[in-house]
C-alpha atoms as a PDB file:
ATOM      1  CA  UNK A   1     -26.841 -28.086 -33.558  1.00  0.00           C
ATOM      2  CA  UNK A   2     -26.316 -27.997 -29.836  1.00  0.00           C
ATOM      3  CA  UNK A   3     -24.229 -26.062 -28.114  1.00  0.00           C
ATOM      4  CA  UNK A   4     -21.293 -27.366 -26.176  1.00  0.00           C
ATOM      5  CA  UNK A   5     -21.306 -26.046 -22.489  1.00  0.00           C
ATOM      6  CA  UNK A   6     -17.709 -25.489 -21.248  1.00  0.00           C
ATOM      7  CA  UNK A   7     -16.468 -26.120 -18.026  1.00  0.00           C
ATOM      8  CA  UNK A   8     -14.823 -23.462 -16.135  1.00  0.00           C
ATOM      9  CA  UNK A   9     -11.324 -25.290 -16.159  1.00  0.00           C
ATOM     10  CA  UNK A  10     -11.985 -25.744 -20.140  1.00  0.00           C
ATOM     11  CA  UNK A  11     -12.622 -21.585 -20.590  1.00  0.00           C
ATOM     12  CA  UNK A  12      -9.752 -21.029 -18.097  1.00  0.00           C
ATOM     13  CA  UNK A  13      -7.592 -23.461 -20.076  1.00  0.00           C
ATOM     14  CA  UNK A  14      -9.139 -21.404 -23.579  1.00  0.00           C
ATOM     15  CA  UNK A  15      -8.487 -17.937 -21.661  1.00  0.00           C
ATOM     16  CA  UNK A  16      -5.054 -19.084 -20.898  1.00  0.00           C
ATOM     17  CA  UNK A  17      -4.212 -19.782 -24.578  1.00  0.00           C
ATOM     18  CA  UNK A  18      -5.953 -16.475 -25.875  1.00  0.00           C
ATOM     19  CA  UNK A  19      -4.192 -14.119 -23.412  1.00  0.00           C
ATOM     20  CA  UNK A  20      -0.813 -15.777 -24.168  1.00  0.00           C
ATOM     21  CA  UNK A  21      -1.449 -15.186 -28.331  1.00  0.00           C
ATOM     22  CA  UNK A  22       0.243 -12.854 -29.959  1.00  0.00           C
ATOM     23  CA  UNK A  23      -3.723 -11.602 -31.045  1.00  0.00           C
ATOM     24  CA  UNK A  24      -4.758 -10.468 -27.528  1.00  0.00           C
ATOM     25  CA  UNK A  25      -2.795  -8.117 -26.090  1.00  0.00           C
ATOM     26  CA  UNK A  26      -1.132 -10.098 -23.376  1.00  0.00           C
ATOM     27  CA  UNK A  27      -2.440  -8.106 -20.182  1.00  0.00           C
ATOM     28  CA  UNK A  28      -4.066 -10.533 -18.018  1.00  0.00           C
ATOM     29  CA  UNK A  29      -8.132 -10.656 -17.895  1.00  0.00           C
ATOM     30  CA  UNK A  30      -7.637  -7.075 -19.783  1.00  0.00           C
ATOM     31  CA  UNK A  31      -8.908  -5.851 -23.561  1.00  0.00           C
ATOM     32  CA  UNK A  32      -7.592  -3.418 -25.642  1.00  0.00           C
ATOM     33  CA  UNK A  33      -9.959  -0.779 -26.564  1.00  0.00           C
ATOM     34  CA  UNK A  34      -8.371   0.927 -29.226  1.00  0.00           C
ATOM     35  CA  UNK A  35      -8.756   4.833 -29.068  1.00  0.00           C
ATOM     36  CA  UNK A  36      -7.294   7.642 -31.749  1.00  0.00           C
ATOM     37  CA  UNK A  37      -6.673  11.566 -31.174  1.00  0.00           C
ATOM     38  CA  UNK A  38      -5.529  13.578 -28.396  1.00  0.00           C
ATOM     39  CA  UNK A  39      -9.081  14.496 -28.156  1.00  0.00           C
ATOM     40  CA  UNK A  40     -10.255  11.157 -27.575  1.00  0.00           C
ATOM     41  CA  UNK A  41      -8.578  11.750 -23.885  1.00  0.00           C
ATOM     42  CA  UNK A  42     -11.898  13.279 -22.793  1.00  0.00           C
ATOM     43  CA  UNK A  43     -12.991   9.773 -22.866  1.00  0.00           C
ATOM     44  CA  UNK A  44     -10.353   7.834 -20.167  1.00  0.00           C
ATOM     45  CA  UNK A  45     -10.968   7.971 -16.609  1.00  0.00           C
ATOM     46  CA  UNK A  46      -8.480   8.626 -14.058  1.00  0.00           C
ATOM     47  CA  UNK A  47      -6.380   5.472 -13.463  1.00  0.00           C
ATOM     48  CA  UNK A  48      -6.968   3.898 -16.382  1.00  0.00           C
ATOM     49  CA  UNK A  49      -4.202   2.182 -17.951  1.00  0.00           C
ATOM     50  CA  UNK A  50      -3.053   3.370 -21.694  1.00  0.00           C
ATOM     51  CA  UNK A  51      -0.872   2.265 -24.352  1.00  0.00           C
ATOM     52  CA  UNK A  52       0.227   2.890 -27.578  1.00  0.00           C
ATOM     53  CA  UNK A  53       2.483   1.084 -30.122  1.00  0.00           C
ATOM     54  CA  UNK A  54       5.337   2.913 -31.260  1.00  0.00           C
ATOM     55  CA  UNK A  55       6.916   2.902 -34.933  1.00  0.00           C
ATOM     56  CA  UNK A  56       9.727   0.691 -33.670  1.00  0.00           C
ATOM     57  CA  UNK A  57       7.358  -2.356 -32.648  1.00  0.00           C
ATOM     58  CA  UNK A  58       7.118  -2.099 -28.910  1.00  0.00           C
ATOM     59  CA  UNK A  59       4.172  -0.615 -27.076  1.00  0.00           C
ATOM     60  CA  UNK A  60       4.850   2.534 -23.963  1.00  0.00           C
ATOM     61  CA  UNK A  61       2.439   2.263 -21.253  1.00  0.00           C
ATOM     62  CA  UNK A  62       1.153   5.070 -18.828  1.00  0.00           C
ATOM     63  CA  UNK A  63      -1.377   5.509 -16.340  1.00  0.00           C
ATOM     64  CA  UNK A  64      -3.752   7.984 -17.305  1.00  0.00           C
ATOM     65  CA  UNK A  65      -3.706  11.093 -14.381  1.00  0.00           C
ATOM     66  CA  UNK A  66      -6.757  13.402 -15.356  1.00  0.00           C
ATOM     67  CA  UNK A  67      -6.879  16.590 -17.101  1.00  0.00           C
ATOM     68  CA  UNK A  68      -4.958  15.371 -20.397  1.00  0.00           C
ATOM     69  CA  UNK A  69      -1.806  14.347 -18.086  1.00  0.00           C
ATOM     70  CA  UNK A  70      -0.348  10.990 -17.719  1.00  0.00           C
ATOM     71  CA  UNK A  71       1.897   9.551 -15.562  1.00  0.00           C
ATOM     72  CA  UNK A  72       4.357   7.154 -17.015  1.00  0.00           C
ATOM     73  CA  UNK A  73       8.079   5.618 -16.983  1.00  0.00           C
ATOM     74  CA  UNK A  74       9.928   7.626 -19.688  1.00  0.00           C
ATOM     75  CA  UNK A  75      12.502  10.324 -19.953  1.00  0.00           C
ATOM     76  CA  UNK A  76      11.593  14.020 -20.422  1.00  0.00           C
ATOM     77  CA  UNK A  77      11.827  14.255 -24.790  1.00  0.00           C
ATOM     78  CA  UNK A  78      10.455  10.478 -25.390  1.00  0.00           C
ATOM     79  CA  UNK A  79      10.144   6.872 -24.058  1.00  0.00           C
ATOM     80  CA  UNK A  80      14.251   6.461 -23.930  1.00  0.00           C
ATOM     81  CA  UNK A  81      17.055   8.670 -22.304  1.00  0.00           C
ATOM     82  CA  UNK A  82      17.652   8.621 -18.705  1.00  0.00           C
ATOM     83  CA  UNK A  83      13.198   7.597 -17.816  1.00  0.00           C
ATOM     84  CA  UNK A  84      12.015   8.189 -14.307  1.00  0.00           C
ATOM     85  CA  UNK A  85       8.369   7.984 -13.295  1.00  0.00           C
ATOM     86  CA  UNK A  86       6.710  11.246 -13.613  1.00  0.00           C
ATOM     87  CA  UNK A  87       3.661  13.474 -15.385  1.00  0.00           C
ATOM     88  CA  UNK A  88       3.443  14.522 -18.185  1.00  0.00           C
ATOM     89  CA  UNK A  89       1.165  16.257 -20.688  1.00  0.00           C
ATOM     90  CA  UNK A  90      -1.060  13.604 -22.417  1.00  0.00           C
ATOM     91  CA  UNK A  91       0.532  14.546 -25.887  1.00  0.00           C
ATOM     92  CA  UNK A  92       4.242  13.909 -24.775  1.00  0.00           C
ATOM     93  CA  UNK A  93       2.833  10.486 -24.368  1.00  0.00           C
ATOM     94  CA  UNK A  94       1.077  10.272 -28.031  1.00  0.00           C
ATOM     95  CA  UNK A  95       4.870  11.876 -29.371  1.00  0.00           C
ATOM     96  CA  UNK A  96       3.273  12.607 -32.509  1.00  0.00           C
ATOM     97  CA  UNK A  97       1.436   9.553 -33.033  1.00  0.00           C
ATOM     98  CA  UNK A  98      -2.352   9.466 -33.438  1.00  0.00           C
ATOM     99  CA  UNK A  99      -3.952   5.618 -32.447  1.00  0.00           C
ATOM    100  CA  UNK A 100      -3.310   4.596 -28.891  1.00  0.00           C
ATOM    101  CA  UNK A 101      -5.233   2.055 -26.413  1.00  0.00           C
ATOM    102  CA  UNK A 102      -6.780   2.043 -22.819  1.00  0.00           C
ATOM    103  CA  UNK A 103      -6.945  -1.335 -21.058  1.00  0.00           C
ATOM    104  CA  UNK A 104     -10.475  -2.640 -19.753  1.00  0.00           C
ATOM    105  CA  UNK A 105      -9.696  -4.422 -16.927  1.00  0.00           C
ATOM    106  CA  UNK A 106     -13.556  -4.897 -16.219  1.00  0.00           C
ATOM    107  CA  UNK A 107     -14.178  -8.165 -17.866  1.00  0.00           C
ATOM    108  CA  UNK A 108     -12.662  -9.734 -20.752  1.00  0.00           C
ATOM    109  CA  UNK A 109     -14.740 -10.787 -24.034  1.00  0.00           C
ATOM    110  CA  UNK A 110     -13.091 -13.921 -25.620  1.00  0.00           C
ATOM    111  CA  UNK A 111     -14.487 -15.698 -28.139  1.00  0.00           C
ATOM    112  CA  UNK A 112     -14.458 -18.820 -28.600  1.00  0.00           C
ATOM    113  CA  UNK A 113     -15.269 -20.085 -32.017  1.00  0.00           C
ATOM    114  CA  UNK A 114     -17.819 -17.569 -32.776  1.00  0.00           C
ATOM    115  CA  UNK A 115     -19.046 -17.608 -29.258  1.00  0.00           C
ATOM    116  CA  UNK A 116     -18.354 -14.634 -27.230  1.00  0.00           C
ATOM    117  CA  UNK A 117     -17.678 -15.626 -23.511  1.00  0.00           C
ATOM    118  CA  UNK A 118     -17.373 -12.673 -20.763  1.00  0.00           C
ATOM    119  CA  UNK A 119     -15.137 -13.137 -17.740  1.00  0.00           C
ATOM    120  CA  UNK A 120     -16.551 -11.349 -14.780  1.00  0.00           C
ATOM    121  CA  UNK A 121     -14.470  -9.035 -12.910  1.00  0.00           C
ATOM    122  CA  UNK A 122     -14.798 -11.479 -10.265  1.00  0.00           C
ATOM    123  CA  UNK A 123     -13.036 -14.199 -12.226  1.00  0.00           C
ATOM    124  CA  UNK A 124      -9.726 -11.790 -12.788  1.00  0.00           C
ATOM    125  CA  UNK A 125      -6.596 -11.724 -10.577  1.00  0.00           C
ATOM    126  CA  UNK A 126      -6.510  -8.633  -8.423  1.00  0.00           C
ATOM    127  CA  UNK A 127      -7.606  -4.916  -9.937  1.00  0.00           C
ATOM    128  CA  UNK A 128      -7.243  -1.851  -7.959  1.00  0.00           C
ATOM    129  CA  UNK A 129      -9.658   0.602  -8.605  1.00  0.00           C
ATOM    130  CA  UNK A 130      -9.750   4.053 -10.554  1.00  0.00           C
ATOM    131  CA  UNK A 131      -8.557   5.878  -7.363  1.00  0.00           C
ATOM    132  CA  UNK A 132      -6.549   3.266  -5.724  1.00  0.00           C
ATOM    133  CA  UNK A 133      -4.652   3.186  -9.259  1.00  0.00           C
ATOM    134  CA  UNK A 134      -3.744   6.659  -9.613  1.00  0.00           C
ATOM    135  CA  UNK A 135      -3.407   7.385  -6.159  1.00  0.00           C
ATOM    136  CA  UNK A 136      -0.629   4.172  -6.876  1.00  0.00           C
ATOM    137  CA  UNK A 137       1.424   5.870  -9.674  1.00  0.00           C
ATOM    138  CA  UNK A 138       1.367   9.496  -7.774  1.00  0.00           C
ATOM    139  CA  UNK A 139       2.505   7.685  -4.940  1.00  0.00           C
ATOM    140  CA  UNK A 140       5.906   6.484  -6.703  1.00  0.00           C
ATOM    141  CA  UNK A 141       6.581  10.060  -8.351  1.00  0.00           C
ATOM    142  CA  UNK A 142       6.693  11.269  -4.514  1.00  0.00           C
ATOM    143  CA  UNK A 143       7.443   9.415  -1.257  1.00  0.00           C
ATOM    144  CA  UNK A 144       7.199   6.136  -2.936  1.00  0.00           C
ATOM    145  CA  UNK A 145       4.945   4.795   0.238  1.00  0.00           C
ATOM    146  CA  UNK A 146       4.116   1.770  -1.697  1.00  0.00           C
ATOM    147  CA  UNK A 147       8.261   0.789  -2.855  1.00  0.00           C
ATOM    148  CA  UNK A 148       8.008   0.369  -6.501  1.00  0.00           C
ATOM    149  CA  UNK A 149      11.460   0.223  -7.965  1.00  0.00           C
ATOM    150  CA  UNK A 150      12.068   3.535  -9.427  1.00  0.00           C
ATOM    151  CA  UNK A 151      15.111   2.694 -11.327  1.00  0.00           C
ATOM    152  CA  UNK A 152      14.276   1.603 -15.044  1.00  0.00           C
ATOM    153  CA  UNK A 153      15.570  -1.549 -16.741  1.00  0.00           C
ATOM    154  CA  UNK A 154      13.979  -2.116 -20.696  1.00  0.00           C
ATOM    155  CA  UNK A 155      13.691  -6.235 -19.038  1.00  0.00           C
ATOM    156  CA  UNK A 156      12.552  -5.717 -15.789  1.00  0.00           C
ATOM    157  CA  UNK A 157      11.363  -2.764 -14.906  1.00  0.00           C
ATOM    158  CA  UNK A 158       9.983  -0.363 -17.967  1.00  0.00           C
ATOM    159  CA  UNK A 159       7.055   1.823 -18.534  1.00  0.00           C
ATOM    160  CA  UNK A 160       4.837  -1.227 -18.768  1.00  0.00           C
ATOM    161  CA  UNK A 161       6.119  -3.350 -15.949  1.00  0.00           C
ATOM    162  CA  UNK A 162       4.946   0.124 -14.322  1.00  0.00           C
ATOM    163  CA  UNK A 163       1.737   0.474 -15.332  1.00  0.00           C
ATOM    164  CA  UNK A 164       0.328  -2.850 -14.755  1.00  0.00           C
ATOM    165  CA  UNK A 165       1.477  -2.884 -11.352  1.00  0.00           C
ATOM    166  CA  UNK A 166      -0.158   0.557 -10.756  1.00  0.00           C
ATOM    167  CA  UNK A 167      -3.571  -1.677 -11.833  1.00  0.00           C
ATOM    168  CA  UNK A 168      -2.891  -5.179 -10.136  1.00  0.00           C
ATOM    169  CA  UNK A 169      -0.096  -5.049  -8.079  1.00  0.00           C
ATOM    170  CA  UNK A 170       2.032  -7.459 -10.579  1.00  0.00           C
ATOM    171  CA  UNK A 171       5.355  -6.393 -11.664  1.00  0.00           C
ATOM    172  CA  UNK A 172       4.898  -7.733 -15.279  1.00  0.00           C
ATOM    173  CA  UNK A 173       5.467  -6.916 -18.901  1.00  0.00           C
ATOM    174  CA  UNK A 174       3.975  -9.235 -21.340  1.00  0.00           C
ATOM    175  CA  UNK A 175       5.996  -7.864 -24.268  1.00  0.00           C
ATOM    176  CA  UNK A 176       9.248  -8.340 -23.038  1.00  0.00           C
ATOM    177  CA  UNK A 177       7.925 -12.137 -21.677  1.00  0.00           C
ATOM    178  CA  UNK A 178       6.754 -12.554 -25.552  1.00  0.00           C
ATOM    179  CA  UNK A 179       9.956 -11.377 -26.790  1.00  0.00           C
ATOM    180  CA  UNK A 180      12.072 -13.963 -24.248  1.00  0.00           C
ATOM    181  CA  UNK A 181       9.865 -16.619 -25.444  1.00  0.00           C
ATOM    182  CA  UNK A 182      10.701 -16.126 -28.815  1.00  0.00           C
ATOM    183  CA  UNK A 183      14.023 -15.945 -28.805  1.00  0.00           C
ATOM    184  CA  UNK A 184      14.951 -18.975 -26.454  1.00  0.00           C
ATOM    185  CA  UNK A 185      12.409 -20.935 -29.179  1.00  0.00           C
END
């Protein structure tokens, strides 16, 4: 059987529909890489960008600081209250929970069919770098140099809206765009 050679507007078209599924997580040219234990900290590099579902069906997002700290939009005892950006110990973020993920912004492995296509780095939108992350999310728990919007709104402006822009410089949450979606369906 021979293989059918895609072009790159066909796999953008097939990336398109596969990031906007409810089975990829809905991060642009990112995986989830799921991760369990506090322990399994040792394993994330500064900046990257963590998650973890929570029993109520939405996922908190954080940006991981180093040294079993995060720093994420959340309030001091848990994800609701009165959140501000700040750090926090790594298990504050778990709150008891054991399963979490990191987001690979590196590439992204899609398959298609059976077929497992990699999207270079080069082929995703805009990714700041381990350092440039971090130094991104510190920068909005002090001075604020580069004028994120410090005051949290659950629909535009939560822990993941946040995070991602720590990474890419987009101001976006894909669960609360999947949750809009569905209810104006």
């Amino acid at each position: 059987m021979e293989e059918k050679i895609l072009s790159d507007e066909e796999i953008m078209d097939k990336v398109n529909k596969i990031i906007s599924s409810e089975k990829m997580p809905n991060i642009d040219g990112a995986v989830a890489m799921p991760m369990s234990g506090e322990e399994s900290c040792e394993l994330l590099y500064e900046g990257d960008v963590i998650g973890i579902k929570r029993p109520l069906g939405y996922e908190h997002f954080a940006v991981y600081a180093g040294n079993r700290r995060v720093i994420h939009f959340a309030a001091e005892n848990g994800d609701f209250g009165n959140p501000y950006i700040h750090e926090a110990p790594f298990s504050a973020f778990l709150d008891g929970q054991k399963d979490f993920f990191v987001l690979d912004f590196s590439c992204a492995q899609l398959d298609f069919g059976g077929n497992t296509t990699t999207l270079p780095y080069d082929d995703l939108p805009r990714i700041y770098s381990a350092e440039e992350t971090l130094a991104r999310a510190r920068s909005v728990t002090g001075l604020n140099e580069h004028g994120f919007n410090t005051k949290y709104d659950l629909v535009s402006n939560n822990c993941e809206h946040f995070a991602i822009w720590c990474k890419t410089g987009q101001i976006k949450s894909y669960q609360v765009n999947r949750f809009l979606e569905k209810l104006f369906k």
